[in-house]
Protein backbone atom coordinates (compact mmCIF):
# COMPACT_ATOMS: atom_id res chain seq x y z
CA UNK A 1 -9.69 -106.49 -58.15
CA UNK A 2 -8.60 -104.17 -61.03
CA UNK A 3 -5.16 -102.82 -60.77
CA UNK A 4 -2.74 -100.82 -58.41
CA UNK A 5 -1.31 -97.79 -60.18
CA UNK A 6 1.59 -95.92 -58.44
CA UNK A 7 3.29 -92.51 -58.97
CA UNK A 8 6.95 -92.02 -57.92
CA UNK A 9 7.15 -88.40 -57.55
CA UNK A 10 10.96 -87.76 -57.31
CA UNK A 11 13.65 -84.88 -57.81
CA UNK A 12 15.50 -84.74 -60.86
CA UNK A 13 18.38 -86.51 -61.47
CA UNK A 14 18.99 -86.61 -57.23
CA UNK A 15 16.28 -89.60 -56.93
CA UNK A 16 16.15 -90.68 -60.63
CA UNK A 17 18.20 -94.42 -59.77
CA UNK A 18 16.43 -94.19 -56.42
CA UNK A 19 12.94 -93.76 -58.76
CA UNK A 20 13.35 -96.27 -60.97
CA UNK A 21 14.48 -98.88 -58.58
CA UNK A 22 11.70 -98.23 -56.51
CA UNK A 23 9.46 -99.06 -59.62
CA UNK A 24 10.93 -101.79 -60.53
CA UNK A 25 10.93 -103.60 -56.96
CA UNK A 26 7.17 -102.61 -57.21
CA UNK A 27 6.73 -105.23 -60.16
CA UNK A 28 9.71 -107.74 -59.02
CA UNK A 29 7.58 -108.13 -55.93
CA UNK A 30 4.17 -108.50 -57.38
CA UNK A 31 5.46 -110.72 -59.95
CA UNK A 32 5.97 -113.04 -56.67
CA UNK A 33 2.73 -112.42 -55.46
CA UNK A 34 1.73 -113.76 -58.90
CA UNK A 35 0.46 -110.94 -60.44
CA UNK A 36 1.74 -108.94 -63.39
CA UNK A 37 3.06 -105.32 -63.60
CA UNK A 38 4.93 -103.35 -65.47
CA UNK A 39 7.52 -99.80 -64.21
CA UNK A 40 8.22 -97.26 -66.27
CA UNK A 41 9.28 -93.40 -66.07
CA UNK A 42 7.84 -90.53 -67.37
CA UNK A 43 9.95 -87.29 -68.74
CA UNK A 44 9.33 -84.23 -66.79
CA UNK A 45 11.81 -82.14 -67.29
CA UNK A 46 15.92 -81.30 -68.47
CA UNK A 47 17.45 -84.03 -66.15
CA UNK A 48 20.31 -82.44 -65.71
CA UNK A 49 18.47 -79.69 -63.47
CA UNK A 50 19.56 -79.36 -59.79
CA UNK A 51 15.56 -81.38 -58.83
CA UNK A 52 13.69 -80.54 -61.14
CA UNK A 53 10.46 -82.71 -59.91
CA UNK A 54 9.64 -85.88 -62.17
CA UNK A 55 7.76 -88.86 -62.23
CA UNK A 56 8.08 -92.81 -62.61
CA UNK A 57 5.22 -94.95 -62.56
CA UNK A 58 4.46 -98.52 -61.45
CA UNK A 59 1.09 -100.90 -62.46
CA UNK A 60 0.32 -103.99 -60.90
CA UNK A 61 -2.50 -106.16 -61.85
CA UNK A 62 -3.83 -109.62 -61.37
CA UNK A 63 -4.30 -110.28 -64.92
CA UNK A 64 -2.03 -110.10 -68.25
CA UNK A 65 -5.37 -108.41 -69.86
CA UNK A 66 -5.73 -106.01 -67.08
CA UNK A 67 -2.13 -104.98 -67.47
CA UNK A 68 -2.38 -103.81 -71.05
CA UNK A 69 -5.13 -102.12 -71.02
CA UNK A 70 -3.83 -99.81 -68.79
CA UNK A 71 -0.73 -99.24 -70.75
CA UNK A 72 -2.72 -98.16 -72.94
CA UNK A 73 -3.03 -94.78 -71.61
CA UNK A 74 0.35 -92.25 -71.86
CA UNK A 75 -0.11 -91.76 -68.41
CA UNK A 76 -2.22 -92.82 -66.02
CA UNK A 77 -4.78 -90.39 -65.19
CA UNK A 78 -5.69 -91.53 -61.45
CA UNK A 79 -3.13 -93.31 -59.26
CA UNK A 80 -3.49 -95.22 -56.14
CA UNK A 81 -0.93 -94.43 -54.60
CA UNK A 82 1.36 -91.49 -54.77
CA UNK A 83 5.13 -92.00 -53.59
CA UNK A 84 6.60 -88.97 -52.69
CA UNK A 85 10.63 -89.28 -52.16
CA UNK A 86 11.11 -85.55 -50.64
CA UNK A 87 8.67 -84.11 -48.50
CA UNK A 88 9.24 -80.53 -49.72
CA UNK A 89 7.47 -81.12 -53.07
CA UNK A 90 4.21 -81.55 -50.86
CA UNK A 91 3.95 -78.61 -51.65
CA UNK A 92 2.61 -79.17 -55.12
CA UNK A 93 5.16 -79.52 -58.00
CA UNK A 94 5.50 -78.23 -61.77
CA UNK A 95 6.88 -79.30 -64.88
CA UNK A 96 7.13 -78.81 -67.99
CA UNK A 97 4.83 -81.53 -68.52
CA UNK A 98 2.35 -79.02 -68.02
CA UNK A 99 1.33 -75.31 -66.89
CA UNK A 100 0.59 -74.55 -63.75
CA UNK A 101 1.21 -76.22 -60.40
CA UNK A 102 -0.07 -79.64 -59.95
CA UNK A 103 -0.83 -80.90 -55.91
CA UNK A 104 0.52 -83.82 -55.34
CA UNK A 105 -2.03 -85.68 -54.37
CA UNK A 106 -3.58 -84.69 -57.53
CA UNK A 107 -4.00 -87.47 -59.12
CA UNK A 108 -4.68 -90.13 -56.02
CA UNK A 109 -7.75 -91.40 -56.18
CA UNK A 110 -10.36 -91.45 -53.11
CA UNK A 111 -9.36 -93.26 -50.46
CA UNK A 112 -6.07 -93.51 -52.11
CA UNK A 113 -2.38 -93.09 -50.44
CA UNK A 114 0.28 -90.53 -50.22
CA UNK A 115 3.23 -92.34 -48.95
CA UNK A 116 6.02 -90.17 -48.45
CA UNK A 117 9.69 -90.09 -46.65
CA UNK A 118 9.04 -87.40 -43.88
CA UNK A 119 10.51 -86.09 -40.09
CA UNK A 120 7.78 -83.58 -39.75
CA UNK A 121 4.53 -84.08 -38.58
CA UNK A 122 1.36 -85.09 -40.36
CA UNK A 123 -0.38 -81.61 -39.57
CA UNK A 124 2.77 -79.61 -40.63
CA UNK A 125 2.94 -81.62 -44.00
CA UNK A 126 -0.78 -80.51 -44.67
CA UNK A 127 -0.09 -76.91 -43.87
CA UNK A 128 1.60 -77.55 -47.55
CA UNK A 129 -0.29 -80.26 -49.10
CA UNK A 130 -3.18 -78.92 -51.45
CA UNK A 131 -6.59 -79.75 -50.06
CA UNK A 132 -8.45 -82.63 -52.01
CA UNK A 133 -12.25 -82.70 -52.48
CA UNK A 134 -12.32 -86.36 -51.52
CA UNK A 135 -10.99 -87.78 -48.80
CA UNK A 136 -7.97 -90.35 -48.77
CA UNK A 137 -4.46 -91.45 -46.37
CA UNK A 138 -1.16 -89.72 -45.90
CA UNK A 139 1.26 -92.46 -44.61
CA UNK A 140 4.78 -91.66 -43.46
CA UNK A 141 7.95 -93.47 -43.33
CA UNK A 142 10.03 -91.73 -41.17
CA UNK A 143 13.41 -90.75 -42.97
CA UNK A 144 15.12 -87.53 -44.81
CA UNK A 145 14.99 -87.49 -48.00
CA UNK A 146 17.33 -89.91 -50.01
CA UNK A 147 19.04 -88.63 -52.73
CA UNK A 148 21.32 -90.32 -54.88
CA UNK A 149 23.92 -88.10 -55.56
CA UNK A 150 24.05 -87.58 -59.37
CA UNK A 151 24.14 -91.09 -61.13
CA UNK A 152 26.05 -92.89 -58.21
CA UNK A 153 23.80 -94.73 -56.23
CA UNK A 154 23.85 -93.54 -52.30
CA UNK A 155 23.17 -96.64 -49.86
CA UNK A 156 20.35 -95.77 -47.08
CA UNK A 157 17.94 -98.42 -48.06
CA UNK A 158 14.83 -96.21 -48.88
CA UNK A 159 13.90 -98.24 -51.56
CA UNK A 160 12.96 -101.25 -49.89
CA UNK A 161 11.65 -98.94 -46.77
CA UNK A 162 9.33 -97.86 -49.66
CA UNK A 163 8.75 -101.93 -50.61
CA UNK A 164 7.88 -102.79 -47.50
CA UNK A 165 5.66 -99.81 -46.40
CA UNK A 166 3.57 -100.43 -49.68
CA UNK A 167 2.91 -103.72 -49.00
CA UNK A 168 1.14 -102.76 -46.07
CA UNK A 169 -0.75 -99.63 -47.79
CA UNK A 170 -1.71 -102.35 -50.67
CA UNK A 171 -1.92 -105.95 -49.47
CA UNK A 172 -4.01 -107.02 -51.90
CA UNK A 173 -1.62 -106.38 -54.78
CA UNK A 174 1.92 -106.37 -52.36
CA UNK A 175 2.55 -108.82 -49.90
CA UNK A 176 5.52 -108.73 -47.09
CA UNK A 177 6.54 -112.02 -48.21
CA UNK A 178 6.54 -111.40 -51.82
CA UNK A 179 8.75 -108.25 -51.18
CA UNK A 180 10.87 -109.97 -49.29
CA UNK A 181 11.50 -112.48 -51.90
CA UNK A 182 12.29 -109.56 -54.49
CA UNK A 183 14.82 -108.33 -52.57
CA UNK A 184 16.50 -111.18 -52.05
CA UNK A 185 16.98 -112.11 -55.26
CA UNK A 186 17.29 -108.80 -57.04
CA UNK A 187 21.18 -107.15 -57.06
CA UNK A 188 20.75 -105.32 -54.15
CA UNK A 189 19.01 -107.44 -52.13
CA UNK A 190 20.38 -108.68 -48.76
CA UNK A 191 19.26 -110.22 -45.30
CA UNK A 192 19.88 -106.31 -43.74
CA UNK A 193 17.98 -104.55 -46.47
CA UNK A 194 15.06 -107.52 -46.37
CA UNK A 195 15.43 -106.48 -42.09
CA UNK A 196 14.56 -102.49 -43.20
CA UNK A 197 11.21 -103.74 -45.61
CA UNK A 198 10.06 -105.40 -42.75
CA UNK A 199 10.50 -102.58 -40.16
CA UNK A 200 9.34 -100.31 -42.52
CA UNK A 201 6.21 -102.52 -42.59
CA UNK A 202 5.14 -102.66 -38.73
CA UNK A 203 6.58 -99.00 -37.88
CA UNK A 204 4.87 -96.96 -40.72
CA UNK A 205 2.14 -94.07 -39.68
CA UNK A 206 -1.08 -93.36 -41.43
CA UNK A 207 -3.65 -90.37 -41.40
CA UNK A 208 -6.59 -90.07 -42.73
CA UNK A 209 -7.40 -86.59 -44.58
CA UNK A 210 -10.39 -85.30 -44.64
CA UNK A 211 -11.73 -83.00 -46.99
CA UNK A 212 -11.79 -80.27 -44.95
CA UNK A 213 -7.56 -80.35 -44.44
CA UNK A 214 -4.76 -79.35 -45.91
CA UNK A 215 -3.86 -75.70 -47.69
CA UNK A 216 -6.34 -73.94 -49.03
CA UNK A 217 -4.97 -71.74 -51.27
CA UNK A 218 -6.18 -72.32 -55.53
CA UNK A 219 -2.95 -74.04 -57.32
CA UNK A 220 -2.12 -71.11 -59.77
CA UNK A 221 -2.99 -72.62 -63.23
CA UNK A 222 -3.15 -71.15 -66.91
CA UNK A 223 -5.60 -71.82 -69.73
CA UNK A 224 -4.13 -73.13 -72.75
CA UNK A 225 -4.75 -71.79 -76.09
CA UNK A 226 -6.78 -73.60 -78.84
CA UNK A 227 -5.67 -75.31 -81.73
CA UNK A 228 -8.07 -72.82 -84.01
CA UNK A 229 -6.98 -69.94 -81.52
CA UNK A 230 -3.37 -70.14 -82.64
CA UNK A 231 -1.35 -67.46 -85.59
CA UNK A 232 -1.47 -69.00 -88.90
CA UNK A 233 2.33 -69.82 -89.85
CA UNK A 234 4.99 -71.35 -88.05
CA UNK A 235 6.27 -68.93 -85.71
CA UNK A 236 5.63 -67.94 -82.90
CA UNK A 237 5.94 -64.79 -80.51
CA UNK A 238 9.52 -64.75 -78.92
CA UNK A 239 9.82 -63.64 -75.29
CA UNK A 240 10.04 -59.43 -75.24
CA UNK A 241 13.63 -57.71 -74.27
CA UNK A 242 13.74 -57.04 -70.60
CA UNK A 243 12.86 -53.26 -69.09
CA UNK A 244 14.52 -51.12 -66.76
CA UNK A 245 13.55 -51.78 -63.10
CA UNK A 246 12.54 -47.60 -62.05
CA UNK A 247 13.59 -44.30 -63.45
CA UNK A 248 15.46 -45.69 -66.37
CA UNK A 249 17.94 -47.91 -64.14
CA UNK A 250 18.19 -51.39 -63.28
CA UNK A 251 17.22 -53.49 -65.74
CA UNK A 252 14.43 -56.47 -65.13
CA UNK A 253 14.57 -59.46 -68.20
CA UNK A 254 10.71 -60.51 -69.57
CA UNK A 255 10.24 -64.10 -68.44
CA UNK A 256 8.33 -66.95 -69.68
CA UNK A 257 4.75 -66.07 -67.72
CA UNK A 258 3.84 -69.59 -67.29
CA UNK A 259 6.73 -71.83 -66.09
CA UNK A 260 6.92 -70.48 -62.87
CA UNK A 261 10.30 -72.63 -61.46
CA UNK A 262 10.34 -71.52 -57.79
CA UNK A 263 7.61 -74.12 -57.31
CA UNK A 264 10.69 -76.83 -57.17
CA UNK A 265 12.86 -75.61 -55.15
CA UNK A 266 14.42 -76.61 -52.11
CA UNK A 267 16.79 -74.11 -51.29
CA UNK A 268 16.79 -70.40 -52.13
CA UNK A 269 19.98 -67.48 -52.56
CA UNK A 270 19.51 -64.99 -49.20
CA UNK A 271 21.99 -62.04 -50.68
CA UNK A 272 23.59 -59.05 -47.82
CA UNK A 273 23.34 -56.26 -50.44
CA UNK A 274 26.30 -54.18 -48.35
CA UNK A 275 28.99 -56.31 -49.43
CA UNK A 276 27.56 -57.33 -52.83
CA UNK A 277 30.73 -55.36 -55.26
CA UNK A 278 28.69 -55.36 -58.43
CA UNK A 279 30.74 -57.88 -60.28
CA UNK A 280 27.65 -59.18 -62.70
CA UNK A 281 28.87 -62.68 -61.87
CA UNK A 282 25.71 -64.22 -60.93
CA UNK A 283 23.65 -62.17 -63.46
CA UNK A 284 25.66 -63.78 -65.97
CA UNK A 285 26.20 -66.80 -64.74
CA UNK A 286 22.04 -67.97 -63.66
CA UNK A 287 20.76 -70.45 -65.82
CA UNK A 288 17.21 -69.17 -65.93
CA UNK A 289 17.96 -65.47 -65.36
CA UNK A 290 16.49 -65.05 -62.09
CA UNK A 291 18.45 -62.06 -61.12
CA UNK A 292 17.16 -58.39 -61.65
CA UNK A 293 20.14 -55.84 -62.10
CA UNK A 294 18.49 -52.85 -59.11
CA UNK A 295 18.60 -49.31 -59.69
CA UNK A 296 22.14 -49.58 -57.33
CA UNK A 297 23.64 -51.58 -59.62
CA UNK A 298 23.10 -54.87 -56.90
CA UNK A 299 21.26 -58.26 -58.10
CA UNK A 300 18.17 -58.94 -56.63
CA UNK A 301 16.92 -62.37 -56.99
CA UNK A 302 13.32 -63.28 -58.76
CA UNK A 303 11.80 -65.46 -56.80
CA UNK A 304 9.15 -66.63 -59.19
CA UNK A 305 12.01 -67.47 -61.21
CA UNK A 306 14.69 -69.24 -59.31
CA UNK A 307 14.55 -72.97 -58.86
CA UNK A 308 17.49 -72.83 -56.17
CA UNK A 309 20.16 -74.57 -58.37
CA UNK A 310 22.67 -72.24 -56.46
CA UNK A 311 25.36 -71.38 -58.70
CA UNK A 312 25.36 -67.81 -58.03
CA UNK A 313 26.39 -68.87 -54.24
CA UNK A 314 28.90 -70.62 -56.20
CA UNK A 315 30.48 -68.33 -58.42
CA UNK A 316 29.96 -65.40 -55.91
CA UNK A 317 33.51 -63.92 -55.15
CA UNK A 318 32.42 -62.47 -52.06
CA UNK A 319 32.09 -64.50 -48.78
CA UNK A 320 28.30 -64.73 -47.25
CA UNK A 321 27.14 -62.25 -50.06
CA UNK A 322 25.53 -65.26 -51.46
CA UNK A 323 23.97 -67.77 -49.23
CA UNK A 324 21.75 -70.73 -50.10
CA UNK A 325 19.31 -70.80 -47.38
CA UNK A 326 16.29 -73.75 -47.06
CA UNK A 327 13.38 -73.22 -49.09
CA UNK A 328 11.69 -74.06 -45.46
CA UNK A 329 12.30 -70.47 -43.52
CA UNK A 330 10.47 -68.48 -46.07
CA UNK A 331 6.74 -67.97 -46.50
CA UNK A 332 6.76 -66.12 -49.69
CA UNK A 333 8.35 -64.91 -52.79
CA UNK A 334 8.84 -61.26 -51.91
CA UNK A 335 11.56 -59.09 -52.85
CA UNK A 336 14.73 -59.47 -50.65
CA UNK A 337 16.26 -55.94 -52.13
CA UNK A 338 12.36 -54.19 -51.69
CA UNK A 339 13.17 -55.31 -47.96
CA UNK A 340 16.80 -54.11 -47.45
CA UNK A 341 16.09 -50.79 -48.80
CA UNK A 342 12.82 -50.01 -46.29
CA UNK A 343 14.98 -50.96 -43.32
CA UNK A 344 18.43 -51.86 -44.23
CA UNK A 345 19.46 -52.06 -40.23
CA UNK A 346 16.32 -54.74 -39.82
CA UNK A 347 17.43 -56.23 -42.94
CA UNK A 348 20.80 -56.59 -41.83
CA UNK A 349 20.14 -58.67 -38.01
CA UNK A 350 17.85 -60.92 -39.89
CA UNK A 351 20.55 -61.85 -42.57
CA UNK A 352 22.95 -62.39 -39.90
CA UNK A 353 19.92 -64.55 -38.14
CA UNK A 354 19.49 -66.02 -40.86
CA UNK A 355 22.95 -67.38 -42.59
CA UNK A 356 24.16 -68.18 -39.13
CA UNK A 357 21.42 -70.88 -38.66
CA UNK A 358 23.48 -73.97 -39.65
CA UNK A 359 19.99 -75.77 -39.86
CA UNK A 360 18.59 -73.86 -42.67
CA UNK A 361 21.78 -73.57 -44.78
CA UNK A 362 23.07 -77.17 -44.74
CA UNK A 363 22.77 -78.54 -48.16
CA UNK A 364 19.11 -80.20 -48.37
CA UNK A 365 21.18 -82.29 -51.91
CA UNK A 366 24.04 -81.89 -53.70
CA UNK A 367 27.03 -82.18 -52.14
CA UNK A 368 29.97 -79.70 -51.95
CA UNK A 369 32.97 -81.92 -51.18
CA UNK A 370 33.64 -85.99 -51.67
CA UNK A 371 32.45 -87.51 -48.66
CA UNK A 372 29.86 -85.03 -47.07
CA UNK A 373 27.17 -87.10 -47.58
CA UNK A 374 28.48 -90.00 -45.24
CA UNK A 375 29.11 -87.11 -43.03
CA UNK A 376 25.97 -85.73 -42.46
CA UNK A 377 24.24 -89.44 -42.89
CA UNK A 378 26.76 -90.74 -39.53
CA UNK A 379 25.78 -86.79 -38.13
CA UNK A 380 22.16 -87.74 -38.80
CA UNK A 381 22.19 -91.61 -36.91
CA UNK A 382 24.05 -90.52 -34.09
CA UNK A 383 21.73 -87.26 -33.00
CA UNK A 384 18.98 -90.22 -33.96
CA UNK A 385 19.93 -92.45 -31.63
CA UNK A 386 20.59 -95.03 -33.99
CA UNK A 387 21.69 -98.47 -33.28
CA UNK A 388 24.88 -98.78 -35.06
CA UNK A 389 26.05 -101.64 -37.16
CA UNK A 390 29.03 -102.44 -39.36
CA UNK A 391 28.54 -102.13 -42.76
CA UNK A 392 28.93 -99.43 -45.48
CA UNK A 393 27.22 -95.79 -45.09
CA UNK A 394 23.72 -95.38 -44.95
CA UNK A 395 22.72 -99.10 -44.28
CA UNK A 396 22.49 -98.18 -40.50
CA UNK A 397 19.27 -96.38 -41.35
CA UNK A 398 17.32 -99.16 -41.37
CA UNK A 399 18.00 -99.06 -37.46
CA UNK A 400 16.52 -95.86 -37.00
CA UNK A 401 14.94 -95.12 -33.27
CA UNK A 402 11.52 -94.30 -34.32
């Protein structure tokens, strides 16, 4: 045996402490397997962004030897397995590690692993997943996505759900016993979360892909310049001054061409253009200047350019004129104003359609108010079917009814 090499893919600072201590309880519980390994994480982008996708990365091997030489590398070039925390960034996710969009099983080897926290079903995850030209497993642990809440730690035991469901995707590196050793002893170990690795273990679901499966469609990708292709000197060409949109009004700002940010996001700004009053607030107040002042004088939201952080539903002074709506319920990045102003009356039932779905508008992270997510977490176990214990929030999801 060589070594096991793992990805974490994660979002942003959500799943950053559920990341790392994912990692780390990857080596803890090889090191009692005997082996050695070594966790680290890898920068992908501002971490203050609202999930921005980044990555952490885990190596296991049987030797001391083995373990250095791959440390060797910045970053490991094929992984094993590929730990996927949110099943939206199936998908494929971008950084700006790099230019273009990157599948996420990109870099698992053949007859390699995606392991990811999923309800959906394994052909509805491949409608999204990129398709590989060899073939290898998508395993599923059935859960929503965890996050963490900013730096505060949120208690629903995915990362020893994660522990134990590796062990049985990598015996030969992992085993159940060794994990359940790790969690004993590490600071957030107890008998209930050592009860979740093991059910995690017996009740997780594998696939095998085939070539043949999985979304078709090219990732988008860019070709990057050459050192001797560059300008002499040491400056380079700034980003042009935007344009008007048609007719000499509107105006539409020049974006960066190849950090395309909708590729992150999990939620997206629906906007009813009748009761929008013009104030400039979320023009102003977008981080990434997504929004494209129309010929009208109302914002229409780039969708290439949004990553869904939604504070223009925030700072919007108008009730339901700004509504964060789940990345999920939309097929493509076309123009929501292009639409209201062919058929505003069509326009108009499927915004009311749409914002009145509670199901597509609930917060998929983040939370608006202290509390919510024990809310929607006890919401969540009791539609579940969830046998409940005592304990704090979010350690009943070990229990899950599967």
């Amino acid at each position: 045996m060589a070594a096991l090499i793992v990805e974490v893919v994660y979002r942003g600072i959500f799943q950053k402490n559920l990341a790392a201590r994912i990692a780390r309880g990857i080596v803890l519980s090889a090191r009692k397997s005997g082996r050695w390994g070594i966790a680290f994480g890898r920068y992908g982008d501002s971490p203050q962004r609202n999930g921005i996708p980044a990555k952490d990365f885990a190596i296991v091997a049987d030797t001391k030897e083995e373990l250095e030489q791959n440390m060797a590398r910045y970053e490991p070039k094929h992984t094993d397995v590929t730990i996927v925390l949110d099943d939206t960034l199936g998908k494929g996710v971008e950084s700006w590690a790099w230019y273009g969009l990157q599948p996420i099983n990109k870099l698992t080897v053949a007859g390699g692993t995606v392991l990811m926290t999923s309800l959906r079903s394994f052909d509805d995850l491949l409608k999204d997943i990129h398709k590989k030209d060899e073939p290898y497993t998508l395993a599923l642990i059935r859960a929503k996505a965890s996050f963490s809440g900013l730096w505060v730690y949120r208690e629903d035991h995915t990362e020893v759900r994660m522990l134990g469901a590796l062990a049985r995707v990598a015996p030969q590196f992992l085993t159940l016993d060794g994990v359940c050793e790790a969690i004993r002893e590490m600071e957030w170990g107890s008998d209930l979360k050592v009860a979740s690795a093991r059910k995690a273990f017996d009740r997780l679901e594998t696939r095998p892909v085939r070539i043949t499966e999985g979304n078709p469609e090219v990732p988008y990708s860019f070709e990057m310049p050459k050192w001797w292709e560059m300008r002499e000197g040491v400056t380079i060409p700034a980003i042009p001054v935007g344009k008007p949109k048609e007719a000499g009004k509107g105006y539409v700002p020049e974006r960066n061409p190849y950090f395309k940010k909708y590729t992150t996001r999990t939620m997206r700004p629906v906007i009813d253009f009748d009761t929008c009053v013009k104030c400039n607030l979320c023009w102003i107040s977008c981080p990434d200047s997504c929004f494209d002042v129309m010929p009208d004088g109302t914002f229409d939201a780039n969708m290439e350019a949004c990553c869904g952080c939604g504070v223009c539903e925030a700072v919007c002074p108008v009730e339901h004129c700004i509504t964060m709506v789940n990345e999920s319920a939309f097929d493509d990045n076309a123009s929501q104003w292009e639409a209201w102003r062919r058929d505003k009356g069509a326009y108009k039932t499927w915004l009311v359609d749409t914002i009145g779905n509670k199901k597509v508008t609930v917060r998929s992270h983040g939370f608006r108010f202290r509390g919510q997510y024990e809310e929607e977490l006890k919401q969540d176990l009791d539609a579940g079917g969830v046998e409940i214990t005592a304990g704090i929030p979010g350690e009943n999801a070990a229990h899950k009814t599967l």
